[in-house]
C-alpha atoms as a PDB file:
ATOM      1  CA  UNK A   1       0.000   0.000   0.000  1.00  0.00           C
ATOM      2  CA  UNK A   2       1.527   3.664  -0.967  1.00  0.00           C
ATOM      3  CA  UNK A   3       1.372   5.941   1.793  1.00  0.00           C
ATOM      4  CA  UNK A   4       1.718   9.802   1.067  1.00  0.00           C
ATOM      5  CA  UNK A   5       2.789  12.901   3.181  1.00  0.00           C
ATOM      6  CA  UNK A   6       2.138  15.659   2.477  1.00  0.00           C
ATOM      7  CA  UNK A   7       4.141  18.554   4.651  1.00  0.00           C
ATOM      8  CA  UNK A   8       3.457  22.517   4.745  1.00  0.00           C
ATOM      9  CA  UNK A   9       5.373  25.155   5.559  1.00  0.00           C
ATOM     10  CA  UNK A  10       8.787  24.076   4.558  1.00  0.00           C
ATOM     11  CA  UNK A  11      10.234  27.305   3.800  1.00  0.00           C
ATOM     12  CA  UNK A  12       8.287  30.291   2.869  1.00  0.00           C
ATOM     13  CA  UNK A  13       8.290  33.489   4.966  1.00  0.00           C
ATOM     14  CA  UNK A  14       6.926  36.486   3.523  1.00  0.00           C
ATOM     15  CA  UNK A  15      10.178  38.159   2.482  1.00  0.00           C
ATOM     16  CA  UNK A  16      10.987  35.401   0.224  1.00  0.00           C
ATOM     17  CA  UNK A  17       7.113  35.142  -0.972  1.00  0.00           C
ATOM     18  CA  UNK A  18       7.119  38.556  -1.904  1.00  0.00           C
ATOM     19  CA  UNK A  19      10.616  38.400  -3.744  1.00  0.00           C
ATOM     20  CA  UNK A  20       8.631  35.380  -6.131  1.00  0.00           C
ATOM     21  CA  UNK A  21       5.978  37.994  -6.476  1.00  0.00           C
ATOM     22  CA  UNK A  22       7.192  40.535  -7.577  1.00  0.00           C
ATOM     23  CA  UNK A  23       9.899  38.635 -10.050  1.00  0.00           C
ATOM     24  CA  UNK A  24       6.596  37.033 -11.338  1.00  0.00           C
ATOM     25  CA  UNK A  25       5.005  40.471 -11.798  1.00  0.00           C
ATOM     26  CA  UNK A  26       7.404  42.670 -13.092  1.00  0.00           C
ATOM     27  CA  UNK A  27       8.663  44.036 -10.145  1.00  0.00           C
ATOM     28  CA  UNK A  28       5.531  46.197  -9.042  1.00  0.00           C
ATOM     29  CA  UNK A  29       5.180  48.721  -6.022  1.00  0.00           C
ATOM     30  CA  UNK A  30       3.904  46.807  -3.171  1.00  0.00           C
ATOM     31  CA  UNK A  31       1.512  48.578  -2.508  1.00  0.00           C
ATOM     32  CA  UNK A  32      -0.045  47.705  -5.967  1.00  0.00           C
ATOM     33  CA  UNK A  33      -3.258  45.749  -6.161  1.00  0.00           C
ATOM     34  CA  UNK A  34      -3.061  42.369  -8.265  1.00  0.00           C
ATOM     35  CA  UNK A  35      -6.191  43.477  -9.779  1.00  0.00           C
ATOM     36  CA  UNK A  36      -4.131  46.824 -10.890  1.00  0.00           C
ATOM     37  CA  UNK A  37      -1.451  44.630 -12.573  1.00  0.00           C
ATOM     38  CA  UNK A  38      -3.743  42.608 -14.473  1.00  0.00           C
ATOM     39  CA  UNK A  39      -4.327  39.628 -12.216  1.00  0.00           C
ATOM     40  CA  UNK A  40      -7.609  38.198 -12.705  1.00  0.00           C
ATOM     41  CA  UNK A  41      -8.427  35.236 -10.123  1.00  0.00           C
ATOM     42  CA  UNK A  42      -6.916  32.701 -12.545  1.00  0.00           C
ATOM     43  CA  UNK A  43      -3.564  34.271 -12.222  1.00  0.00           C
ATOM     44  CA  UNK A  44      -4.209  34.841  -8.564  1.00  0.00           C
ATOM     45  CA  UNK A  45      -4.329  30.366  -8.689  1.00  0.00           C
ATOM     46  CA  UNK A  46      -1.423  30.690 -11.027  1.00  0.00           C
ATOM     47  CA  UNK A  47       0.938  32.671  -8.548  1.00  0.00           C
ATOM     48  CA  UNK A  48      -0.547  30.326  -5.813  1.00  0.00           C
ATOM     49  CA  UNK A  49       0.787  27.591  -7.856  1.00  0.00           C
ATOM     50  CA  UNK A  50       3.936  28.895  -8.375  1.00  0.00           C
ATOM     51  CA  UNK A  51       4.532  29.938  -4.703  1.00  0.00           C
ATOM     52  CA  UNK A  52       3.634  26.181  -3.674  1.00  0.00           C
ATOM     53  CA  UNK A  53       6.136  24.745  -6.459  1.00  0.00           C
ATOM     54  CA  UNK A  54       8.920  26.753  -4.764  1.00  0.00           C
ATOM     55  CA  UNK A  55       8.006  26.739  -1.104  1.00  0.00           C
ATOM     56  CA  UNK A  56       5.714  23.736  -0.386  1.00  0.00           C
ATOM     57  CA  UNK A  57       7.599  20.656  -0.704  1.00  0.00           C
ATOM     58  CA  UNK A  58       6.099  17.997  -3.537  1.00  0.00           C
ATOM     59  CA  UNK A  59       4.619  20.994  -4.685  1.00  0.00           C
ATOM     60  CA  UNK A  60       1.752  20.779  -2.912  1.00  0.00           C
ATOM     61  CA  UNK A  61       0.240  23.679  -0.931  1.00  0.00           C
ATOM     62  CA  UNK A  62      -3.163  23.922   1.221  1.00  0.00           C
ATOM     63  CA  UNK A  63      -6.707  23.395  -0.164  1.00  0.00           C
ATOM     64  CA  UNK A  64      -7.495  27.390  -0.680  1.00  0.00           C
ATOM     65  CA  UNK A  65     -11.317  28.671  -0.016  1.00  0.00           C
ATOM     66  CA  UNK A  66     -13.149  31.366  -1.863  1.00  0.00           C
ATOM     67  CA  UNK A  67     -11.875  34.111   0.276  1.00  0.00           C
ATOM     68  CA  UNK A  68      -8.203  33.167   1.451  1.00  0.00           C
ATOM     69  CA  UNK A  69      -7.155  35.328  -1.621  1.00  0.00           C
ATOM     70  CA  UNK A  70      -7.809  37.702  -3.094  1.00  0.00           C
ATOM     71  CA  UNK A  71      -7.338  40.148  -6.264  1.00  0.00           C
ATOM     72  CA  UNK A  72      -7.843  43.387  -4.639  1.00  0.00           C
ATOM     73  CA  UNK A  73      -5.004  42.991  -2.416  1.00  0.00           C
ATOM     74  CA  UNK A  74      -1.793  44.630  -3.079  1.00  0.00           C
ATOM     75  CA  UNK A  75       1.256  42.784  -3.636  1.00  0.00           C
ATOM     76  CA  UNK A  76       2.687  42.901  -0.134  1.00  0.00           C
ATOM     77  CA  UNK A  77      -0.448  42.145   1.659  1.00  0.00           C
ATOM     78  CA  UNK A  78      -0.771  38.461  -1.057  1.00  0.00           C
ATOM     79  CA  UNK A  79       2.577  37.496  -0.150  1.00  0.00           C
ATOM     80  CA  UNK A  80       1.639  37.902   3.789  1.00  0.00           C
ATOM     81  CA  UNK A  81      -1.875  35.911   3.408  1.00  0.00           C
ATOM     82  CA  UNK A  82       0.027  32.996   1.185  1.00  0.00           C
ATOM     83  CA  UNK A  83       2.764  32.860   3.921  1.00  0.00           C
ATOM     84  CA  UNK A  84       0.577  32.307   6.513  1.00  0.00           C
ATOM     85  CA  UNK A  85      -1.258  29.655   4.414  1.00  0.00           C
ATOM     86  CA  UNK A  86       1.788  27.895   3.751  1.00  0.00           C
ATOM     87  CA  UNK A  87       2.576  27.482   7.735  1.00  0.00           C
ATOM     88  CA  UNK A  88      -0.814  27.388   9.217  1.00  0.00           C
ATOM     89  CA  UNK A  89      -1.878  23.818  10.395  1.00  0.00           C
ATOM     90  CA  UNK A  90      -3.915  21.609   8.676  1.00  0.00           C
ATOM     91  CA  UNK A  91      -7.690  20.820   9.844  1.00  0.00           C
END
């Protein structure tokens, strides 16, 4: 029988989540919005992707819900919500 796990949290804190970010974007202000840099909620799962493929080992991050991100936010305030996704606990 195969037996996965899956871990969170490996390596992520918001400095380095916002470096990804912003290399991914251009190098915005951050204090920009995604919404103001084009990112539609399908690139919001996009750079959740990516920041799971480099911080999340397996490349596997949490489940997200409807309202863990969001478009509107700027820059600074995504990397801060996906760090805190990446460490919080799971249940």
């Amino acid at each position: 029988m195969l037996a996965v796990t899956l871990y969170r949290g490996l390596g992520g804190d918001s400095f380095s989540i916002l470096d990804l970010l912003s290399t991914l974007l251009g190098e915005p202000k951050q204090t920009a919005s995604l919404a103001s840099l084009g990112v539609d909620r399908d690139g919001l799962m996009d750079l959740w992707d990516a920041v799971c493929e480099e911080f999340a080992e397996r490349s596997v991050g949490p489940e997200l819900e409807p309202d863990d991100l969001d478009v509107s936010w700027t820059v600074k305030e995504s990397a801060e919500a996906m760090t805190k996704l990446l460490v919080s606990e799971p249940g």
